[in-house]
N, C-alpha and C. Protein backbone atom coordinates (compact mmCIF):
# COMPACT_ATOMS: atom_id res chain seq x y z
N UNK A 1 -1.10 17.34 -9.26
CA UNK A 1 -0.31 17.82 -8.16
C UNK A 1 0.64 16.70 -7.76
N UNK A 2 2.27 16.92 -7.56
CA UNK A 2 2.90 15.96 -7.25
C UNK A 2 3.03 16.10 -5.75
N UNK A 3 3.45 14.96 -5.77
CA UNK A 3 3.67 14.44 -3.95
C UNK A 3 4.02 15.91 -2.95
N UNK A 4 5.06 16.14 -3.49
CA UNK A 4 5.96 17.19 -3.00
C UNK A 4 4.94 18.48 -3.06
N UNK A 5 4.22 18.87 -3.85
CA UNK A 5 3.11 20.09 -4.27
C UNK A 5 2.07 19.72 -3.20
N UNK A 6 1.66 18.43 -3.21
CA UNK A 6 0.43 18.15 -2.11
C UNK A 6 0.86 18.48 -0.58
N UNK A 7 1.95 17.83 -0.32
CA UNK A 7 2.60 18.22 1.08
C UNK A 7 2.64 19.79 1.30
N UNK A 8 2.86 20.32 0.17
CA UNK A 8 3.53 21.42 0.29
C UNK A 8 1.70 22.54 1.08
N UNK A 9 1.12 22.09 -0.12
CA UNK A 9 -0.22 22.56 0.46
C UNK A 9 -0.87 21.94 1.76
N UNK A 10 -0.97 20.79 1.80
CA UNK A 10 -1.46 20.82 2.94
C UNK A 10 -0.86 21.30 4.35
N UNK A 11 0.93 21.41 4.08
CA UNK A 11 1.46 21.95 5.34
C UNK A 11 1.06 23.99 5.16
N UNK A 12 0.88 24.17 3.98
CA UNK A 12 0.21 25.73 4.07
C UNK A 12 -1.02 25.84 4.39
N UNK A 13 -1.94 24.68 4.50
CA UNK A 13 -3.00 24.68 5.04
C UNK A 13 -3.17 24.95 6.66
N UNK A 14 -2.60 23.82 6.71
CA UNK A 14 -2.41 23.24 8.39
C UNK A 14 -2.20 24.75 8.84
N UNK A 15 -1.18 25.43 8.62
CA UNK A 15 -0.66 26.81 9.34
C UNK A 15 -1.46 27.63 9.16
N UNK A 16 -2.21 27.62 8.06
CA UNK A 16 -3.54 29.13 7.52
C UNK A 16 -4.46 28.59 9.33
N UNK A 17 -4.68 27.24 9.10
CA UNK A 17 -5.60 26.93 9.91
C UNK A 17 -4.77 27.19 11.51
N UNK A 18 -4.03 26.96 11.78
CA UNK A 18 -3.33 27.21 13.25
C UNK A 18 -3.37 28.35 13.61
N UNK A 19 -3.07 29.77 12.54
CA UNK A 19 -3.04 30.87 12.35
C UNK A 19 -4.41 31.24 12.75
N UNK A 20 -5.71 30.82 12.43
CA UNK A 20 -6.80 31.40 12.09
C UNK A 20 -7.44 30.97 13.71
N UNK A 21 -6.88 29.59 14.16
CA UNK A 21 -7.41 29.49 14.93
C UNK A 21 -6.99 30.38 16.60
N UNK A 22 -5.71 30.65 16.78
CA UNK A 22 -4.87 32.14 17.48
C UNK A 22 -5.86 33.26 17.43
N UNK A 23 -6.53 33.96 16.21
CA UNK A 23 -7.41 34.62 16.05
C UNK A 23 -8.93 34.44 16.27
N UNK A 24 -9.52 33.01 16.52
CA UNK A 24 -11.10 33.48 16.41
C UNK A 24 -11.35 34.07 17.61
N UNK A 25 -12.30 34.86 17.46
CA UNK A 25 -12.77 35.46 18.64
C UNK A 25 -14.53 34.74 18.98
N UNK A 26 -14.46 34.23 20.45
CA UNK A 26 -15.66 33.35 21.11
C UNK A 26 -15.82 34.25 22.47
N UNK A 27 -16.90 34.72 21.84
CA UNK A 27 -17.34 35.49 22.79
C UNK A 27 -16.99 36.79 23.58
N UNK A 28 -16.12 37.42 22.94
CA UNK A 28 -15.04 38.65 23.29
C UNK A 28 -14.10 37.91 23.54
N UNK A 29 -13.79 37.07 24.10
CA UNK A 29 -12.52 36.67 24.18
C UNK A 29 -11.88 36.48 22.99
N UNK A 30 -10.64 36.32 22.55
CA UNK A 30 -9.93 35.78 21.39
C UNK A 30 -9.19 34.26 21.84
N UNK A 31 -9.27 33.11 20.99
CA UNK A 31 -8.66 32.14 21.38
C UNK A 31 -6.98 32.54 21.58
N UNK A 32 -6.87 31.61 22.59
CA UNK A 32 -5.67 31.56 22.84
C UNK A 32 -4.93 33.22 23.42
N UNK A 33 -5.78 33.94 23.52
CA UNK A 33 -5.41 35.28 24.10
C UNK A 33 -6.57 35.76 25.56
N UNK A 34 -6.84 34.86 26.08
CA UNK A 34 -7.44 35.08 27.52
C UNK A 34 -7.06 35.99 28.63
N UNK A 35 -7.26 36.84 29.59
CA UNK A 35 -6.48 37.52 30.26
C UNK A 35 -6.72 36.69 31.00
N UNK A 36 -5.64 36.93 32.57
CA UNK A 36 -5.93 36.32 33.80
C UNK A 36 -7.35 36.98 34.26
N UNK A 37 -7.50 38.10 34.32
CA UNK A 37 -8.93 39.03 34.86
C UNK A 37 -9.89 38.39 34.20
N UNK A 38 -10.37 37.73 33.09
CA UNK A 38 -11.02 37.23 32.60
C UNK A 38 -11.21 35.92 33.17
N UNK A 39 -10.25 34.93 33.26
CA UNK A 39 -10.62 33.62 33.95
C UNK A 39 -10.73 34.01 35.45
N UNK A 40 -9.71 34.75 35.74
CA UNK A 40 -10.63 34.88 37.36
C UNK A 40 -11.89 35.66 37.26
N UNK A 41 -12.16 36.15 36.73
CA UNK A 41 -13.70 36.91 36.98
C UNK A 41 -14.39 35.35 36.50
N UNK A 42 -14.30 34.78 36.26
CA UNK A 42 -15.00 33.62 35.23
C UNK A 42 -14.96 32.56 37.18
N UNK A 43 -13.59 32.48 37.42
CA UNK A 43 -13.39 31.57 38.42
C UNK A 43 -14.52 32.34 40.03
N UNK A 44 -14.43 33.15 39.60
CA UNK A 44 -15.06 34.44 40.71
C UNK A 44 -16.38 33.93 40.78
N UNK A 45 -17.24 33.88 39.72
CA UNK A 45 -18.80 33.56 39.38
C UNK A 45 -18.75 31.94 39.73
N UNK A 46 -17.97 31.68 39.69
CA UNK A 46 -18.09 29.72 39.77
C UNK A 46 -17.92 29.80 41.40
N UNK A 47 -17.37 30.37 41.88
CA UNK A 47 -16.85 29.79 43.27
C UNK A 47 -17.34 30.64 44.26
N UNK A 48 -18.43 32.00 43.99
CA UNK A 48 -19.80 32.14 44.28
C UNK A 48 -20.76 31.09 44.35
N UNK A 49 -20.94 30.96 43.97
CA UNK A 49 -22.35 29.86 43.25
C UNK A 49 -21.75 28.32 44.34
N UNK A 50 -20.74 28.07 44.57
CA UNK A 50 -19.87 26.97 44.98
C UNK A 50 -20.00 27.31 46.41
N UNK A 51 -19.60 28.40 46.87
CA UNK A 51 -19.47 28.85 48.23
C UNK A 51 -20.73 28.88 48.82
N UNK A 52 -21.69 29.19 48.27
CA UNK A 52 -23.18 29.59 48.67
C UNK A 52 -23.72 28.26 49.08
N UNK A 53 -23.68 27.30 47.93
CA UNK A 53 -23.96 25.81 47.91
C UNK A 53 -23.93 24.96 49.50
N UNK A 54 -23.03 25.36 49.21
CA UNK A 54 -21.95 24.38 50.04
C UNK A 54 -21.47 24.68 51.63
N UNK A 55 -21.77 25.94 51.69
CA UNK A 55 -21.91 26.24 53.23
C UNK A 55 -23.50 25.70 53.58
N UNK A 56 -24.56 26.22 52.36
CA UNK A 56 -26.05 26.06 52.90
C UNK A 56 -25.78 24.70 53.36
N UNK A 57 -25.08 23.56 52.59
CA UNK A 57 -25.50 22.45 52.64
C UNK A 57 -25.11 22.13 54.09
N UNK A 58 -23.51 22.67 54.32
CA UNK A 58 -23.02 22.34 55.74
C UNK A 58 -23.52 22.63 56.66
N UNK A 59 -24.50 23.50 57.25
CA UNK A 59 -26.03 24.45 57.20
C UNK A 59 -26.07 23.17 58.04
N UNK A 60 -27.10 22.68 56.42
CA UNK A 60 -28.36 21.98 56.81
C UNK A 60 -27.56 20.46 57.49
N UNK A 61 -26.94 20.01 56.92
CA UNK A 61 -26.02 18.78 57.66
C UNK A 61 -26.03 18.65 58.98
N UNK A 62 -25.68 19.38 59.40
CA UNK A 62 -25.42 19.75 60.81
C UNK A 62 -26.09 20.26 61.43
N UNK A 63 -27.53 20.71 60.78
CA UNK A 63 -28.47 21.06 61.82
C UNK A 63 -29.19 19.88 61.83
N UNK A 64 -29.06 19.12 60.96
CA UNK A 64 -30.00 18.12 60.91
C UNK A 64 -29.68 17.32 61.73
N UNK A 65 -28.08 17.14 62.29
CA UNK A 65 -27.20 16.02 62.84
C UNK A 65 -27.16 15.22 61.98
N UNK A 66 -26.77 15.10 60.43
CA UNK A 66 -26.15 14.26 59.56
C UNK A 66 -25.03 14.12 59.65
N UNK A 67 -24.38 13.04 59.22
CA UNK A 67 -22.85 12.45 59.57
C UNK A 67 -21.84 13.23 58.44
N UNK A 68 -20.72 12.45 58.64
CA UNK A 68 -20.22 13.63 57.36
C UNK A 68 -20.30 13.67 56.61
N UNK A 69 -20.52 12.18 55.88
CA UNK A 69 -20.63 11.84 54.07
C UNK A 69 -21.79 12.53 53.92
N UNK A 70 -22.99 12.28 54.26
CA UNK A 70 -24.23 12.71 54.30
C UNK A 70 -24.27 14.80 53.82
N UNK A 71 -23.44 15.43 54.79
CA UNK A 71 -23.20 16.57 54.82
C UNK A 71 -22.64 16.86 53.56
N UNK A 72 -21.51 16.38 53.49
CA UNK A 72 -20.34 16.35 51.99
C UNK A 72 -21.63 16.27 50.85
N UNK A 73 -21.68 15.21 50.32
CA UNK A 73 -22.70 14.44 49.94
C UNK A 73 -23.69 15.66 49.89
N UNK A 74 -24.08 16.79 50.76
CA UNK A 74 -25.48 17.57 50.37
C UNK A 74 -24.89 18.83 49.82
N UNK A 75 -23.76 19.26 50.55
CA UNK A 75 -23.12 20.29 50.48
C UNK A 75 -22.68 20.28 48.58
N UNK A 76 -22.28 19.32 48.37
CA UNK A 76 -21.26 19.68 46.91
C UNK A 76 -22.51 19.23 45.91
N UNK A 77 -23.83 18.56 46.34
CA UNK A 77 -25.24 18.60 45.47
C UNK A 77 -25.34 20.34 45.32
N UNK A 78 -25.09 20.90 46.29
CA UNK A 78 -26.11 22.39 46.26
C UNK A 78 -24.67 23.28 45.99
N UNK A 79 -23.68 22.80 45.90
CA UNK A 79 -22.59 23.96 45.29
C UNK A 79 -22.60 23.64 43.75
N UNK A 80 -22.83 22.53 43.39
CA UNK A 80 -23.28 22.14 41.63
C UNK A 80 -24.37 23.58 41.49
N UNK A 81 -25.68 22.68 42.25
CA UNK A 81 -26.64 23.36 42.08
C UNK A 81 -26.69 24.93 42.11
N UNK A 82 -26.31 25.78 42.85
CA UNK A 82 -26.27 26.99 43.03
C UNK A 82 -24.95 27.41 41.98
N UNK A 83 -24.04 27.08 41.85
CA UNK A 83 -22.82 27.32 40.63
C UNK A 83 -23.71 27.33 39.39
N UNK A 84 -24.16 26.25 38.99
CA UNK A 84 -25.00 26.67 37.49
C UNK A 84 -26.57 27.17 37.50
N UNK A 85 -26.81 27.59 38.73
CA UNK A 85 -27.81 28.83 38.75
C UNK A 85 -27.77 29.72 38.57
N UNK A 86 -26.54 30.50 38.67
CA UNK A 86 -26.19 31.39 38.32
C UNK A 86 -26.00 31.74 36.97
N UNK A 87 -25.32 30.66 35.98
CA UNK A 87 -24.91 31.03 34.97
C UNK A 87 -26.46 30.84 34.39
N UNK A 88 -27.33 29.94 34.63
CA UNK A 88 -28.73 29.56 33.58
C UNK A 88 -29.49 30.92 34.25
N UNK A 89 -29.53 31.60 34.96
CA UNK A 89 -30.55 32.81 35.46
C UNK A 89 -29.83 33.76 34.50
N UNK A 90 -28.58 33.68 34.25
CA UNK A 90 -27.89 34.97 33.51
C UNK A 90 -28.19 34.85 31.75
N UNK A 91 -28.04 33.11 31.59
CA UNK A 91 -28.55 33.03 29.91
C UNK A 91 -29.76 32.88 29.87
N UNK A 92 -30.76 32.50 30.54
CA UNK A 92 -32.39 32.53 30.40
C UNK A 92 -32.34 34.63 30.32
N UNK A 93 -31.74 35.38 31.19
CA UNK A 93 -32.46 36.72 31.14
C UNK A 93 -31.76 36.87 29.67
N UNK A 94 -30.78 36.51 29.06
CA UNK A 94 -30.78 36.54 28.00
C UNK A 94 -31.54 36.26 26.60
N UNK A 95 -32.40 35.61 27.43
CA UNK A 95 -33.71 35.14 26.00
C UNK A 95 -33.60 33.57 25.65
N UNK A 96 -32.32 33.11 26.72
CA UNK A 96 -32.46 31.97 25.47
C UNK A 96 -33.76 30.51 26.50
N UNK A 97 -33.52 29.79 25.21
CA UNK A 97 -34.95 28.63 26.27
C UNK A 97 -34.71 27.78 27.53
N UNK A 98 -34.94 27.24 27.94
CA UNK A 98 -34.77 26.88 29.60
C UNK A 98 -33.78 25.20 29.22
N UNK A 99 -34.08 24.59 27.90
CA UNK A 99 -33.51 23.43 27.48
C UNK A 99 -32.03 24.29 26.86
N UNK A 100 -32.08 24.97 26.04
CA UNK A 100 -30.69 25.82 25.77
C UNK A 100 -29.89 26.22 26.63
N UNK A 101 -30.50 27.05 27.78
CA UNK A 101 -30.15 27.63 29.07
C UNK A 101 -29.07 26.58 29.47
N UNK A 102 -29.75 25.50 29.76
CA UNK A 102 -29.52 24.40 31.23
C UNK A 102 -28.41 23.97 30.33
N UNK A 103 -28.07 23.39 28.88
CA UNK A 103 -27.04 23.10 28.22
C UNK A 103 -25.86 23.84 28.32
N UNK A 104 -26.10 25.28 28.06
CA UNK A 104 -24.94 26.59 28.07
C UNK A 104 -24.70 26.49 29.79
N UNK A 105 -25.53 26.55 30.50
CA UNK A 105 -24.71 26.10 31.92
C UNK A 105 -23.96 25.07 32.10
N UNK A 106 -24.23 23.94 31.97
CA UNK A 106 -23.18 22.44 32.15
C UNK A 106 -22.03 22.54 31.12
N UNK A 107 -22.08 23.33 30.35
CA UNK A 107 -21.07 23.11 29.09
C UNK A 107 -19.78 24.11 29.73
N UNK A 108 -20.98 25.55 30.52
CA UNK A 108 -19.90 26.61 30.68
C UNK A 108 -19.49 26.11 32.60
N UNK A 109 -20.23 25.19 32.97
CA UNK A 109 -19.51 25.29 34.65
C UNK A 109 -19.07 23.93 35.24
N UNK A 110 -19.43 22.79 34.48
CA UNK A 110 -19.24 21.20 35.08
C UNK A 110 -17.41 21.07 35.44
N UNK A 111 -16.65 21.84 34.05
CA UNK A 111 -15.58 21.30 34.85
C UNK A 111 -14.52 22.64 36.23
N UNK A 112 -14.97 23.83 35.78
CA UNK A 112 -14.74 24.16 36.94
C UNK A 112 -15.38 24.25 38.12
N UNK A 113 -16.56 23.95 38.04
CA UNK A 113 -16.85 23.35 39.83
C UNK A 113 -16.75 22.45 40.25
N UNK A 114 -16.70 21.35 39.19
CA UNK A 114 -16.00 19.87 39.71
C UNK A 114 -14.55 20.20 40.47
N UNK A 115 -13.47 20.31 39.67
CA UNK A 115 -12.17 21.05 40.31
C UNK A 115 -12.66 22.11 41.07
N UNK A 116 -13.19 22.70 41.50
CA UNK A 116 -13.04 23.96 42.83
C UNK A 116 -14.13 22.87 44.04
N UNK A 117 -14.85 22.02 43.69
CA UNK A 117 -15.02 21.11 44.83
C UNK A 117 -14.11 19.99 44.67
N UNK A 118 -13.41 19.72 44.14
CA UNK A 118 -12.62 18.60 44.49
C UNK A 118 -11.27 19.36 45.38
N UNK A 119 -11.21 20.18 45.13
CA UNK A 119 -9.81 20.85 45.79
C UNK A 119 -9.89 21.12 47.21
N UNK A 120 -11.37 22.22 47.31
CA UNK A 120 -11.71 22.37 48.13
C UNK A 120 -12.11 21.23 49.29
N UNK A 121 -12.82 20.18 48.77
CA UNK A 121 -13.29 19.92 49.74
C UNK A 121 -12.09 18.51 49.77
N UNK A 122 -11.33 18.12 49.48
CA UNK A 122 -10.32 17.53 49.63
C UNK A 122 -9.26 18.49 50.46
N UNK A 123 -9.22 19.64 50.31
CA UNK A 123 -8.50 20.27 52.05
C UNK A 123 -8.82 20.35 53.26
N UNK A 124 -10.87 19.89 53.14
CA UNK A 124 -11.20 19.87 53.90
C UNK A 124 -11.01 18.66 54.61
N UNK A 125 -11.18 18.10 53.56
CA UNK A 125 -10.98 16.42 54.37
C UNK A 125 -8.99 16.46 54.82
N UNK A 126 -8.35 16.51 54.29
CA UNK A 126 -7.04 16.68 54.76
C UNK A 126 -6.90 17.62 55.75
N UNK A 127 -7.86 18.41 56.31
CA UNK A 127 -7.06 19.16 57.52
C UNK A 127 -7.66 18.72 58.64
N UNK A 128 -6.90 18.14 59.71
CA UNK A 128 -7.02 17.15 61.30
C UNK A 128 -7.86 17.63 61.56
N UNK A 129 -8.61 17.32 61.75
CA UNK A 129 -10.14 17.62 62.76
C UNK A 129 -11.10 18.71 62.09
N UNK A 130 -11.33 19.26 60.71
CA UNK A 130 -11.91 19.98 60.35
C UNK A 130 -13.04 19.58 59.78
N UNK A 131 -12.99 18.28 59.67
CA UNK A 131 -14.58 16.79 59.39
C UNK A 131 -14.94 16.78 60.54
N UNK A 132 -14.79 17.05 62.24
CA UNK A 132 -15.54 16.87 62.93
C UNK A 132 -15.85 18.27 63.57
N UNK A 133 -15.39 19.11 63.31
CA UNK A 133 -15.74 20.52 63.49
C UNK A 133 -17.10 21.18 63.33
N UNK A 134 -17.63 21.63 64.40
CA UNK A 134 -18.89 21.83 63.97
C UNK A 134 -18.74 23.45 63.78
N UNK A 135 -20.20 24.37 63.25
CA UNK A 135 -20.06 25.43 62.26
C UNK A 135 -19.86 26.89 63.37
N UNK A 136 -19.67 26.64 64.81
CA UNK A 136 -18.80 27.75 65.56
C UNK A 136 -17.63 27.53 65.91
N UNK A 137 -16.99 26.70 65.30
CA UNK A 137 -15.66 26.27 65.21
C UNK A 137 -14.68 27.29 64.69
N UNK A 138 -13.59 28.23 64.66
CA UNK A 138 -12.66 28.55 63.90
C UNK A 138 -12.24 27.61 62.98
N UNK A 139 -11.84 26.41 63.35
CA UNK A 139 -11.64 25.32 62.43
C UNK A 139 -12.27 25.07 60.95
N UNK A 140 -13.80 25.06 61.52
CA UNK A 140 -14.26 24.48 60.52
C UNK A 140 -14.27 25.63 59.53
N UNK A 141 -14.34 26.87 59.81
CA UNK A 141 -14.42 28.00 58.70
C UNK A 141 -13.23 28.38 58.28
N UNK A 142 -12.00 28.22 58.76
CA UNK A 142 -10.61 28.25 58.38
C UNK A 142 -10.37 27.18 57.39
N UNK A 143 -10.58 26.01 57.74
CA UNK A 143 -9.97 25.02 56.21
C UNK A 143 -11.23 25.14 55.47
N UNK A 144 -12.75 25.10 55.81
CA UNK A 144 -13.53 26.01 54.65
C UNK A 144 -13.25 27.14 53.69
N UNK A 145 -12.86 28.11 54.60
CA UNK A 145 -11.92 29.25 53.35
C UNK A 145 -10.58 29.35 52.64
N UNK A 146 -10.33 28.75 53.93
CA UNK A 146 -8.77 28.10 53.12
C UNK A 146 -9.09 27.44 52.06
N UNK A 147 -10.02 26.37 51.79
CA UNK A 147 -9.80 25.44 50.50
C UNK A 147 -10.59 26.36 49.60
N UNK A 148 -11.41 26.97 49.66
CA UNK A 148 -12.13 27.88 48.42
C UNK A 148 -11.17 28.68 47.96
N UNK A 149 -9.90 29.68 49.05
CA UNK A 149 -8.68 30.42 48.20
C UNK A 149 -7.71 29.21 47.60
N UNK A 150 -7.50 27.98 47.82
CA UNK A 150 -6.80 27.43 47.24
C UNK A 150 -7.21 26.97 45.98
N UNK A 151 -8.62 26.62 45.78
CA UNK A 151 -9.55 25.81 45.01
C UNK A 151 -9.60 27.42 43.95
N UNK A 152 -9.60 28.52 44.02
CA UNK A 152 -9.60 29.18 43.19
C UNK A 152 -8.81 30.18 42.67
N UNK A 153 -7.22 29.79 43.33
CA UNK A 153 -5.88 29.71 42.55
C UNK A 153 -5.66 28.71 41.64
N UNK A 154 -6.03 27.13 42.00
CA UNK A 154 -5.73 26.31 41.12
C UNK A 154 -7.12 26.15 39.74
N UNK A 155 -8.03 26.79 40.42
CA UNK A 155 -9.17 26.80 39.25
C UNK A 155 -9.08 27.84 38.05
N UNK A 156 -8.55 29.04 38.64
CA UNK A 156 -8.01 29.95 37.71
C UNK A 156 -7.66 29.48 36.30
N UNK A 157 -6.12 29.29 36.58
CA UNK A 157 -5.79 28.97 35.08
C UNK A 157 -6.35 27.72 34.25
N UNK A 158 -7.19 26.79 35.30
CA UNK A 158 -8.04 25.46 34.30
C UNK A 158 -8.75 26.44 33.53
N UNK A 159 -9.79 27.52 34.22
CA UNK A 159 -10.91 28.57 33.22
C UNK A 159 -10.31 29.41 32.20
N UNK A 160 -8.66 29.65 32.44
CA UNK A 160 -7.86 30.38 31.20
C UNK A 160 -7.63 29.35 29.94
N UNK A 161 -7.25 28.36 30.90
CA UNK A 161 -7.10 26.91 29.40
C UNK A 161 -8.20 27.02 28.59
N UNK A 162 -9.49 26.77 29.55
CA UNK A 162 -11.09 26.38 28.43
C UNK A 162 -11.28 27.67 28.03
N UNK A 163 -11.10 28.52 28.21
CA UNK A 163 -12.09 29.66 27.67
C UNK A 163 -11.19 30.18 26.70
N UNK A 164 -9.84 30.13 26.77
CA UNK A 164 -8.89 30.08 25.57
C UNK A 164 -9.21 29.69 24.62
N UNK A 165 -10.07 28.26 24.55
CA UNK A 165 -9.69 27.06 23.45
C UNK A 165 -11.34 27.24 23.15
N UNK A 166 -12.48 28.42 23.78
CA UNK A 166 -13.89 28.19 23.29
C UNK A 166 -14.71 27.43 24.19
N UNK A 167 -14.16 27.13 25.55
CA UNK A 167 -14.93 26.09 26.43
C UNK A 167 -15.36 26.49 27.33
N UNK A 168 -16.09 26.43 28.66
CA UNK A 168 -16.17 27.08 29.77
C UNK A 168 -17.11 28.43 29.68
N UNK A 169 -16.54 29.29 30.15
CA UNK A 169 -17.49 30.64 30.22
C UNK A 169 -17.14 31.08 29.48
N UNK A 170 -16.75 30.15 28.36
CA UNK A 170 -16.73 31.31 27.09
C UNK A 170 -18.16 31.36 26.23
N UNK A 171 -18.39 29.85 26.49
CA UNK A 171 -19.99 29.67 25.97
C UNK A 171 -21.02 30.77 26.59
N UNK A 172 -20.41 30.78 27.80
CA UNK A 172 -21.46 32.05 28.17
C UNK A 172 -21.33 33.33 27.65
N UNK A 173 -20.52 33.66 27.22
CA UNK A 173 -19.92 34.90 26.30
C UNK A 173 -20.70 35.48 25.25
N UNK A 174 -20.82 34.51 24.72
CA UNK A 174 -21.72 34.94 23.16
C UNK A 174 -23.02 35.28 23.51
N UNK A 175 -23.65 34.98 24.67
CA UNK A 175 -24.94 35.41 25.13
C UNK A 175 -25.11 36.55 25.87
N UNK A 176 -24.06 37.47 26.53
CA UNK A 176 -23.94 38.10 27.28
C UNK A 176 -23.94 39.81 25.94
């Protein structure tokens, strides 16, 4: 094969392969063909699991009279926690093992609940007086919901990127 013949194949390679990869399908989804309804239903289940967390935690913070880090700090432990409970209760009823489970959760939710608490609770901290707001406040439940609708406009299309490319809740896909 001369120079020119080798190039020639491997650039018909490269494209078979670019081509093929447009087409696989992970988990009903098809790469690179995601709907929006799909990552938001995907962003929907994450920021459940996030919301639940994370109020309990503000809950308990503040009943306890914990300061704010302390609160923050418990709140975004139990919006982790409750975000990939959801997805490991949905692949365990699927059959799979509790060490498989707990993997297909962190694989399918670490980076969008990281981003839907960093958004979120970074509006929280940016809006005047909504860190010292306690939980019969308008305040405190206004930039609370406010940052969860913002946190899951901008989380949206991160879950269209991964689940496009095979990442995210797409892993949860193949089990479903």
């Amino acid at each position: 094969m001369t120079v020119m013949d080798h190039s020639a194949h491997h650039t018909a390679a490269a494209h078979d392969h670019t081509a093929h990869q447009g087409r696989a399908d992970h988990g009903g989804h098809r790469m690179g063909q995601v709907t929006w309804g799909a990552a938001a239903k995907a962003t929907l289940h994450c920021l459940t699991g996030c919301a639940i967390g994370e109020i309990l935690g503000m809950v308990i913070g503040t009943a306890l009279m914990w300061g704010n880090v302390q609160t923050m700090v418990l709140a975004i432990t139990l919006a982790f926690v409750f975000g990939y409970s959801f997805t490991l209760f949905a692949v365990l009823r699927a059959g799979l093992d509790l060490k498989t489970a707990i993997k297909v959760a962190l694989a399918a939710d670490t980076v969008s609940i990281a981003v839907m608490e960093l958004v979120d609770n970074g509006i929280i901290a940016l809006t005047p007086g909504a860190m010292d707001a306690h939980l019969s406040d308008g305040l405190f439940w206004s930039a609370l919901l406010g940052g969860f609708a913002v946190a899951f406009v901008i989380t949206t299309p991160v879950n269209k990127w991964m689940i496009g490319r095979g990442k995210g809740h797409a892993v949860v896909h193949a089990y479903h």
